[in-house]
PDB file of N, CA and C in Angstrom:
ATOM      1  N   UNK A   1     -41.041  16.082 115.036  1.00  0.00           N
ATOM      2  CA  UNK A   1     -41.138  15.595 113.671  1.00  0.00           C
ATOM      3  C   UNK A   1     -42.499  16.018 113.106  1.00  0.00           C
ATOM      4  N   UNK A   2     -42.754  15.944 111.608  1.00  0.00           N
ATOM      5  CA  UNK A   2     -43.829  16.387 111.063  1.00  0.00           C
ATOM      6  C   UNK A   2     -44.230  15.525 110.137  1.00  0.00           C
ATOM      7  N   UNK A   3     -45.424  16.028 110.003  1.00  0.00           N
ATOM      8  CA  UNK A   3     -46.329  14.560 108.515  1.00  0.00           C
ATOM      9  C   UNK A   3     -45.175  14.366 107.402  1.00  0.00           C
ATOM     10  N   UNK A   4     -44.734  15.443 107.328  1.00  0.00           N
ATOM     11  CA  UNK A   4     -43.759  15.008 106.031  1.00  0.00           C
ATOM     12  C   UNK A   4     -42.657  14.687 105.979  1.00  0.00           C
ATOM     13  N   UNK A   5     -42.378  14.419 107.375  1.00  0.00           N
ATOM     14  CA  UNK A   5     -40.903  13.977 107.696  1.00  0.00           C
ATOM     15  C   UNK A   5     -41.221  12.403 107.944  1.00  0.00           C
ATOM     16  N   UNK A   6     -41.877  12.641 108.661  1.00  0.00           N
ATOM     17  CA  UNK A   6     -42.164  11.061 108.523  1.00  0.00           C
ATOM     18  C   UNK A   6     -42.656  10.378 108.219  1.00  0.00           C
ATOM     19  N   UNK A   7     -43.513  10.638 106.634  1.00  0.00           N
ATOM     20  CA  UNK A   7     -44.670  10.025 105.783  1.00  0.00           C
ATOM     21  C   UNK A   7     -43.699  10.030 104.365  1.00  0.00           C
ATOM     22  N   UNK A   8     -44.285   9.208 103.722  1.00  0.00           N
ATOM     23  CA  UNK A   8     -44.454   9.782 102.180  1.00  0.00           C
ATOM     24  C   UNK A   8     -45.683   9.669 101.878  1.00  0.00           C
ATOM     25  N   UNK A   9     -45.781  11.221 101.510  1.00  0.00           N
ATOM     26  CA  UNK A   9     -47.007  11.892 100.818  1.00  0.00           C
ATOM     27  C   UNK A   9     -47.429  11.566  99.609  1.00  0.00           C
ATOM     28  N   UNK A  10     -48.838  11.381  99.033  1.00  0.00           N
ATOM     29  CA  UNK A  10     -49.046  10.877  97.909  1.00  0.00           C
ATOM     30  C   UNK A  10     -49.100  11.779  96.941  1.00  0.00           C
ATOM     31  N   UNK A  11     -48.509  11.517  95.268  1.00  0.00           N
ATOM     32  CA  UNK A  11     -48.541  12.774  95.008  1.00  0.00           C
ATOM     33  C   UNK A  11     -47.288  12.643  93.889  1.00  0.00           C
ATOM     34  N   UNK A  12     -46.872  13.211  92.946  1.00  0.00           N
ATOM     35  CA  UNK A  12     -45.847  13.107  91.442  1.00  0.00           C
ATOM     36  C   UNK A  12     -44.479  13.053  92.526  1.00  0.00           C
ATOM     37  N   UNK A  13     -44.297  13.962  93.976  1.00  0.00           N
ATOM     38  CA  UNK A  13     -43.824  14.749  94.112  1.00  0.00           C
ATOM     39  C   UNK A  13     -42.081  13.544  94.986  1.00  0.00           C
ATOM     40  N   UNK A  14     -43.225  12.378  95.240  1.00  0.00           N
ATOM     41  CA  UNK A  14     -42.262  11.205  96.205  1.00  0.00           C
ATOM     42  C   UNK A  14     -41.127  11.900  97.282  1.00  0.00           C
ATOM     43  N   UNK A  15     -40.704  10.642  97.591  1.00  0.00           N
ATOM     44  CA  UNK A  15     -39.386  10.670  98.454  1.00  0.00           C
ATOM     45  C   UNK A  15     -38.400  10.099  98.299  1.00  0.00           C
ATOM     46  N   UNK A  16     -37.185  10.810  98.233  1.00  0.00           N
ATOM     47  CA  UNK A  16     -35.962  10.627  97.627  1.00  0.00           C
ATOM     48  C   UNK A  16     -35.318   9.669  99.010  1.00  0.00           C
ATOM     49  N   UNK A  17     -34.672   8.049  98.973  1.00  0.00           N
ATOM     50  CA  UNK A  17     -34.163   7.289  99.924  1.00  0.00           C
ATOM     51  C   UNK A  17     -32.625   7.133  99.365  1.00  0.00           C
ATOM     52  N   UNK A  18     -31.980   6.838 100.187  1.00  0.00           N
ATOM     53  CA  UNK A  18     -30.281   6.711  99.983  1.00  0.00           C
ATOM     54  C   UNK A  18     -29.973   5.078 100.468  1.00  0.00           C
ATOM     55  N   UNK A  19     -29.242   4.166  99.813  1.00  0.00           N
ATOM     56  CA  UNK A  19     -29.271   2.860 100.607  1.00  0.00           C
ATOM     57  C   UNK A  19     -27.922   2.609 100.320  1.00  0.00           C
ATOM     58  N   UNK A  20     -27.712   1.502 100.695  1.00  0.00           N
ATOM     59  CA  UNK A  20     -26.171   0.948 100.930  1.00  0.00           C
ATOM     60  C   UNK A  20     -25.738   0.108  99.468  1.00  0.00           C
ATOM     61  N   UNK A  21     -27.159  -0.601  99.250  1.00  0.00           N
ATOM     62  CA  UNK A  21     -26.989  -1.309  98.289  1.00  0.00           C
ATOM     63  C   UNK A  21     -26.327  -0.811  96.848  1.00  0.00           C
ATOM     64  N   UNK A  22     -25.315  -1.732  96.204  1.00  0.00           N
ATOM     65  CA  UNK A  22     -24.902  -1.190  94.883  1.00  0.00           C
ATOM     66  C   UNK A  22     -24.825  -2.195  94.065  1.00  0.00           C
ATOM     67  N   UNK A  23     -25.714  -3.053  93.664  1.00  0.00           N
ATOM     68  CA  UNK A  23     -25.699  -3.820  92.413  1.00  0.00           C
ATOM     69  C   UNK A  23     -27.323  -3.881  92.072  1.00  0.00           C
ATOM     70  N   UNK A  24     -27.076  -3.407  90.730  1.00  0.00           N
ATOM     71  CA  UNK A  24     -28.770  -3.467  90.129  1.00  0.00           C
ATOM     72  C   UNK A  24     -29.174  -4.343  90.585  1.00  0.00           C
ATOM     73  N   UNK A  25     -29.096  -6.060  90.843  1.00  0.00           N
ATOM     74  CA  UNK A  25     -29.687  -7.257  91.381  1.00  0.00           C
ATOM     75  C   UNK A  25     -29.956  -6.269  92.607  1.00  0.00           C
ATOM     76  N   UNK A  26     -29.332  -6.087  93.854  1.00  0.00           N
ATOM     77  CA  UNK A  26     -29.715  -5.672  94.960  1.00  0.00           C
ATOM     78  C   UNK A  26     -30.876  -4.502  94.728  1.00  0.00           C
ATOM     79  N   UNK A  27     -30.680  -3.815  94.283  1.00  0.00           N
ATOM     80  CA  UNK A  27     -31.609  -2.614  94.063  1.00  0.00           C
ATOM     81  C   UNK A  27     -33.038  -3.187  93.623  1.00  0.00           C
ATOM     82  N   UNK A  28     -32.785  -3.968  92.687  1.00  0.00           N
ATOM     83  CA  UNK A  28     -34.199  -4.624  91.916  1.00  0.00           C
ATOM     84  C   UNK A  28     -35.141  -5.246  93.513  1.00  0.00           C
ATOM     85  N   UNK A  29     -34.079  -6.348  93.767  1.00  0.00           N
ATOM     86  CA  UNK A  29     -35.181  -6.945  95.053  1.00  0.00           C
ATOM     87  C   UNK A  29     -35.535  -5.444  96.080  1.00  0.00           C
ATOM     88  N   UNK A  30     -34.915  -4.641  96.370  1.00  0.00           N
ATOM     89  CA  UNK A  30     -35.265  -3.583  97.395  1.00  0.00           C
ATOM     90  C   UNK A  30     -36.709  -3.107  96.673  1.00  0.00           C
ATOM     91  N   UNK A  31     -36.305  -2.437  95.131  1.00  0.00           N
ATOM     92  CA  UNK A  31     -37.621  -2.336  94.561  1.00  0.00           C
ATOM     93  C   UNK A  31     -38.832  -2.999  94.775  1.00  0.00           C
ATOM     94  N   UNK A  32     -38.517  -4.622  94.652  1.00  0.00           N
ATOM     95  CA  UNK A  32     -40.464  -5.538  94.794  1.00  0.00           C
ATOM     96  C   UNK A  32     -40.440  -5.591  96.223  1.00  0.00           C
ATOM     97  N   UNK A  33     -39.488  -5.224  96.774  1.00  0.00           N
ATOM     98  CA  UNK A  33     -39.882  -5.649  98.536  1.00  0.00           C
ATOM     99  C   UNK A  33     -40.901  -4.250  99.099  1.00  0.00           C
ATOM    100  N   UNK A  34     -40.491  -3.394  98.532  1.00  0.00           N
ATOM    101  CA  UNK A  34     -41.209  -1.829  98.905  1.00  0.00           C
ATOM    102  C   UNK A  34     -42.522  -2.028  98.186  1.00  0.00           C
ATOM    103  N   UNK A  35     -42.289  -2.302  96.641  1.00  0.00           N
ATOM    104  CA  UNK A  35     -43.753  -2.791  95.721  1.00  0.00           C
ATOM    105  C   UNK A  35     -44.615  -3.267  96.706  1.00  0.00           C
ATOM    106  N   UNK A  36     -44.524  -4.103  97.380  1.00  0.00           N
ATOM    107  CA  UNK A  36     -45.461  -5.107  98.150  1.00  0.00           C
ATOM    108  C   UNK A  36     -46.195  -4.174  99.280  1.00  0.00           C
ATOM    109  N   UNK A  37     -45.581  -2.856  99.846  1.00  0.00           N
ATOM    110  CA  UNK A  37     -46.768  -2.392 100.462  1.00  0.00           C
ATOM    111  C   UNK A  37     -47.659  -1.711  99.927  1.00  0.00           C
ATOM    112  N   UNK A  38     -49.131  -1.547 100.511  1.00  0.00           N
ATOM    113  CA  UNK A  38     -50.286  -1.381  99.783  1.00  0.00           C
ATOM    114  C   UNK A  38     -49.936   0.280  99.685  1.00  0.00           C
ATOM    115  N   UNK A  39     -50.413   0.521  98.652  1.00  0.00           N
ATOM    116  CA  UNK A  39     -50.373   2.164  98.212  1.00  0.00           C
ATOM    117  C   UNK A  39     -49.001   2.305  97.636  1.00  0.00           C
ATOM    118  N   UNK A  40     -47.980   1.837  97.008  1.00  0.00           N
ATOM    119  CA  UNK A  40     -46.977   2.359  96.727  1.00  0.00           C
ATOM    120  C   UNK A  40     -47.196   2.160  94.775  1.00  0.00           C
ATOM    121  N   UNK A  41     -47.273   3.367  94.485  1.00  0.00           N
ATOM    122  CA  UNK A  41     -47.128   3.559  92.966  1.00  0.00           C
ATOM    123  C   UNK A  41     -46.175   2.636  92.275  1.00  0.00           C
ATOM    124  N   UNK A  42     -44.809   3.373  92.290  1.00  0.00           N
ATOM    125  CA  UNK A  42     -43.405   3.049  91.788  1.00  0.00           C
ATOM    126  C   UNK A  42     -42.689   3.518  92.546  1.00  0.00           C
ATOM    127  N   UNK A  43     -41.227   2.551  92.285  1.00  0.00           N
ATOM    128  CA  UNK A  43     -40.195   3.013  92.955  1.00  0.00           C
ATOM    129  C   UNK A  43     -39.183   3.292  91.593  1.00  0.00           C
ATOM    130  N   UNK A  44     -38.458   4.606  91.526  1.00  0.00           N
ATOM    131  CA  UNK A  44     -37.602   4.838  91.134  1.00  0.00           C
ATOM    132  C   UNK A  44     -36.051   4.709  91.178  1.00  0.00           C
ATOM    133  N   UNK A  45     -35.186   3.739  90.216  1.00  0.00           N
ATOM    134  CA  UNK A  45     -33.868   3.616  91.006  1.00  0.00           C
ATOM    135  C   UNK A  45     -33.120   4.617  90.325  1.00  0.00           C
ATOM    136  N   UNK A  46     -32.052   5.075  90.848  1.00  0.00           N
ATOM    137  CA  UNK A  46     -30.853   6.215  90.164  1.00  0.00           C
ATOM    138  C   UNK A  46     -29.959   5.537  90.202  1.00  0.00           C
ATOM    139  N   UNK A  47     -29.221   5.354  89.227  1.00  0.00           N
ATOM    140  CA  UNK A  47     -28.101   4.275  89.338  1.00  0.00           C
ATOM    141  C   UNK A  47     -26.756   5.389  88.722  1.00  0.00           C
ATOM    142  N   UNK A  48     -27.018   6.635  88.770  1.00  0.00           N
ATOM    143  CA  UNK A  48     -26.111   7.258  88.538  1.00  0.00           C
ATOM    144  C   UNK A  48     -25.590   7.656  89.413  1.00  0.00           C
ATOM    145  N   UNK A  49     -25.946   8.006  90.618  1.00  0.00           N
ATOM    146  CA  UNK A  49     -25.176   8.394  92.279  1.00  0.00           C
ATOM    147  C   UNK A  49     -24.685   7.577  92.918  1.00  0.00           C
ATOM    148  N   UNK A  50     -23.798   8.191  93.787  1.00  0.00           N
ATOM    149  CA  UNK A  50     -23.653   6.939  94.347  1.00  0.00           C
ATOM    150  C   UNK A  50     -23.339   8.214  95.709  1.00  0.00           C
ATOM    151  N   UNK A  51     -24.056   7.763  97.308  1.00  0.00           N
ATOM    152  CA  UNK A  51     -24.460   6.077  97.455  1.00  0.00           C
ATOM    153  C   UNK A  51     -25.629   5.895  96.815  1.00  0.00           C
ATOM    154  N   UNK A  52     -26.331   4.816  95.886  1.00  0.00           N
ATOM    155  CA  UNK A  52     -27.472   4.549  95.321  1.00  0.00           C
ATOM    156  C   UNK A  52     -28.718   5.271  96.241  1.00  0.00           C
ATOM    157  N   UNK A  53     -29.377   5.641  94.791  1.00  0.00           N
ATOM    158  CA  UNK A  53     -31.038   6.251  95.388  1.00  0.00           C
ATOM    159  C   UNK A  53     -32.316   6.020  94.530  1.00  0.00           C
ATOM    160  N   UNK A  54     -33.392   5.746  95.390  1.00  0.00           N
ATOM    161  CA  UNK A  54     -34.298   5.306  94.813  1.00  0.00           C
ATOM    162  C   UNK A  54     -35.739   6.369  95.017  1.00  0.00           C
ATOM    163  N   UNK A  55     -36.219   6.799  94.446  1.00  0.00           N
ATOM    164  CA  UNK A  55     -37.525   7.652  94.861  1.00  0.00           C
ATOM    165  C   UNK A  55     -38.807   6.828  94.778  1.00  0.00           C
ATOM    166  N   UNK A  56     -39.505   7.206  95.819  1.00  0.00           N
ATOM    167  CA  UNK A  56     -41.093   6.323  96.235  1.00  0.00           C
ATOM    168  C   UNK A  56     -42.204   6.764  96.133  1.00  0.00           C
ATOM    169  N   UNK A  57     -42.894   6.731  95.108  1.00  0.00           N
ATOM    170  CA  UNK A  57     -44.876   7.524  94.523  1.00  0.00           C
ATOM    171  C   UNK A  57     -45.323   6.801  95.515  1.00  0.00           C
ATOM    172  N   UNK A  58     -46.628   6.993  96.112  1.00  0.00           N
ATOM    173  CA  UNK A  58     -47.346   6.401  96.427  1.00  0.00           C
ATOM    174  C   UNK A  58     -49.050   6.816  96.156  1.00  0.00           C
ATOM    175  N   UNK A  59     -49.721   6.234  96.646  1.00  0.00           N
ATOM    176  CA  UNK A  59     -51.187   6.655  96.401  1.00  0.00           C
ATOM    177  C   UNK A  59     -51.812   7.138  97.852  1.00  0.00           C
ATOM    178  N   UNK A  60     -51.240   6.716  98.805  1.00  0.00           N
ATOM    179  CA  UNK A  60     -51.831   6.652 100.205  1.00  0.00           C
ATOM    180  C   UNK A  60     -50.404   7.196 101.121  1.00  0.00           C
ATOM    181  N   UNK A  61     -50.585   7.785 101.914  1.00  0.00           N
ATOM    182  CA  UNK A  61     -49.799   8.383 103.173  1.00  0.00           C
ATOM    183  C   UNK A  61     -49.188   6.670 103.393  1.00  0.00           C
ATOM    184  N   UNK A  62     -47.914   6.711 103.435  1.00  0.00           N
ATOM    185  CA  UNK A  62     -47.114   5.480 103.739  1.00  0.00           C
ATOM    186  C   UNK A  62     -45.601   6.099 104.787  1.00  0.00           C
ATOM    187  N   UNK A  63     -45.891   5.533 106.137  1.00  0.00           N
ATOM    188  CA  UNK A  63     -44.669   5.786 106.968  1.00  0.00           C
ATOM    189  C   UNK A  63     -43.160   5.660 106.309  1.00  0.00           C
ATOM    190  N   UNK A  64     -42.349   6.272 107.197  1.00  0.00           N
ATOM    191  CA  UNK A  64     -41.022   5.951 106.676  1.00  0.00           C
ATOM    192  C   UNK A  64     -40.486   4.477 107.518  1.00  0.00           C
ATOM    193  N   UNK A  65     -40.956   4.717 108.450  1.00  0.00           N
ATOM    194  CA  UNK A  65     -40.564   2.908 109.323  1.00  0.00           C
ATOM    195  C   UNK A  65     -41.115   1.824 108.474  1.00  0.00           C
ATOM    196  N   UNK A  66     -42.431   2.210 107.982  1.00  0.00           N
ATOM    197  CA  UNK A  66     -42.961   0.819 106.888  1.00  0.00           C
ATOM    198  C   UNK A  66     -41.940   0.611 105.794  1.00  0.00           C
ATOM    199  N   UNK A  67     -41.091   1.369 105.014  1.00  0.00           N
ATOM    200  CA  UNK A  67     -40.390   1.473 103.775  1.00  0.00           C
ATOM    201  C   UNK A  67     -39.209   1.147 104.552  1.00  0.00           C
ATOM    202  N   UNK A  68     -38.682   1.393 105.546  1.00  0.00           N
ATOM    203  CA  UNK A  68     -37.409   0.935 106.251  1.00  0.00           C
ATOM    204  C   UNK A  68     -37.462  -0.210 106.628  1.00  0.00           C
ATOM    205  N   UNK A  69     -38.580  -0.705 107.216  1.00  0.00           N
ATOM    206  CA  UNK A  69     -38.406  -2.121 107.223  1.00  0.00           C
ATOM    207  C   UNK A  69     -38.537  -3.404 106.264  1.00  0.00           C
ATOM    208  N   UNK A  70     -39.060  -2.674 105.384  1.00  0.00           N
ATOM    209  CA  UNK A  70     -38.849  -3.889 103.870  1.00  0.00           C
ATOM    210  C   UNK A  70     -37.625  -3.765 103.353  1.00  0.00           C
ATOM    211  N   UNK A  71     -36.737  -2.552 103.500  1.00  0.00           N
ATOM    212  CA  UNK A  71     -35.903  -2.511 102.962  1.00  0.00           C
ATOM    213  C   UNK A  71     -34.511  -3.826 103.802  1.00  0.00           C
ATOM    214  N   UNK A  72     -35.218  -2.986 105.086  1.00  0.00           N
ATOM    215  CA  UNK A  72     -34.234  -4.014 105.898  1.00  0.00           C
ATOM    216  C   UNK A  72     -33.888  -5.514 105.882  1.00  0.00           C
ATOM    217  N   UNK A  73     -35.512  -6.158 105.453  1.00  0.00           N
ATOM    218  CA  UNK A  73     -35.562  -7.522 105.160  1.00  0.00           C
ATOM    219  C   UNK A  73     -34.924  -8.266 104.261  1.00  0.00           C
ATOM    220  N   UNK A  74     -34.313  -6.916 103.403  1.00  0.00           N
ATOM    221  CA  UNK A  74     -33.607  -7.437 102.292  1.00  0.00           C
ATOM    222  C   UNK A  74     -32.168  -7.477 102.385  1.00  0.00           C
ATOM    223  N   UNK A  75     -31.801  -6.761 104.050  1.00  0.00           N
ATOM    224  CA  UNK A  75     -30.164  -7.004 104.629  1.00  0.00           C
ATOM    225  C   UNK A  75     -29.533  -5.434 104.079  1.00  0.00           C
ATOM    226  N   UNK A  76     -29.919  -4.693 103.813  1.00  0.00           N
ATOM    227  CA  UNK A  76     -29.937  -3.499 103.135  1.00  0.00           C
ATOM    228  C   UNK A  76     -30.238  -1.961 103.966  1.00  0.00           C
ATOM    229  N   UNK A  77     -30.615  -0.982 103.995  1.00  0.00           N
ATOM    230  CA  UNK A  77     -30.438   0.073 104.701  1.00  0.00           C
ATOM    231  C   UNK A  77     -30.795   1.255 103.527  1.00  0.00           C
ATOM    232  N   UNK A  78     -31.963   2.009 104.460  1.00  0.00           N
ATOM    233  CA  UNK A  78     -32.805   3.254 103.268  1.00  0.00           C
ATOM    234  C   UNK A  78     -32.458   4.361 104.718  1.00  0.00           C
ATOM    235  N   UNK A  79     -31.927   5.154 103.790  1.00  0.00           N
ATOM    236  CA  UNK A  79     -31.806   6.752 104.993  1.00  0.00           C
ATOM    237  C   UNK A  79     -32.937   7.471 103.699  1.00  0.00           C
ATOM    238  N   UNK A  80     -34.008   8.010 104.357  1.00  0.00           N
ATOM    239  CA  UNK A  80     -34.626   9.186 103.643  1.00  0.00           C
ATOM    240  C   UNK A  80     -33.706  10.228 103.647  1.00  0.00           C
ATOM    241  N   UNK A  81     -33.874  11.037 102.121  1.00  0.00           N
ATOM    242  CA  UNK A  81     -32.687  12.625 102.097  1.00  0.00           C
ATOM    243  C   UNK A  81     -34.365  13.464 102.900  1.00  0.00           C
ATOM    244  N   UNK A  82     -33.356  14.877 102.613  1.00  0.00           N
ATOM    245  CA  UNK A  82     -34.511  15.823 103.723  1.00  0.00           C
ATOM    246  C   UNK A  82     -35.527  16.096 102.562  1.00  0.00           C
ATOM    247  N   UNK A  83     -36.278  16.610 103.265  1.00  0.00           N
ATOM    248  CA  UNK A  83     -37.719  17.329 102.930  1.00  0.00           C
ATOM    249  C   UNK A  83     -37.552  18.260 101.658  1.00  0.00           C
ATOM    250  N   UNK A  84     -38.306  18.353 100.817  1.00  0.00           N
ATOM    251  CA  UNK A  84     -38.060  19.489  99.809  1.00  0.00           C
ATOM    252  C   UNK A  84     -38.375  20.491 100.430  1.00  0.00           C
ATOM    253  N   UNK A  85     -38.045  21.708  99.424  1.00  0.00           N
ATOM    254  CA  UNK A  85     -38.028  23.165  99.787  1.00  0.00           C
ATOM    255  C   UNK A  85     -39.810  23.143  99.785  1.00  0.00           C
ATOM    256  N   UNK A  86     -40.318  23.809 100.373  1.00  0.00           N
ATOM    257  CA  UNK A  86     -41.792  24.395 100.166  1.00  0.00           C
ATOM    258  C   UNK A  86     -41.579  25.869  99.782  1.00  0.00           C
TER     259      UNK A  86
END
């Protein structure tokens, strides 16, 4: 694995997550539960795909296990999509 597979990098550029959840209520709490770790900009929801996706700014190098497990707390499930093209 590599920094960018398993980070989100800080930067316009985020990371695109896929979750189970499908009701704006659900999505919203996934949103402030991720809010709450330190360094996270915004979270973006797409409510036009489905399965639902949310993209993650941050300010600081933030793991993907840290963002998986808030998500989890919320009974919910985040698969990161792959890596962009470089």
């Amino acid at each position: 694995m590599s920094l960018i597979n398993e980070n989100v990098i800080p930067g316009n550029h985020g990371k695109v997550f896929s979750t189970n959840a499908k009701s704006i209520h659900d999505l919203e709490k996934i949103r402030a539960k991720i809010l709450e770790l330190k360094g996270v900009k915004n979270v973006l929801l797409d409510l036009e795909v489905f399965p639902r996706e949310f993209t993650i700014h941050t300010s600081k190098l933030i793991t993907i296990n840290e963002i998986e497990e808030k998500v989890l707390a919320t009974g919910f499930h985040a698969i990161q999509k792959n890596a962009f093209e470089l």
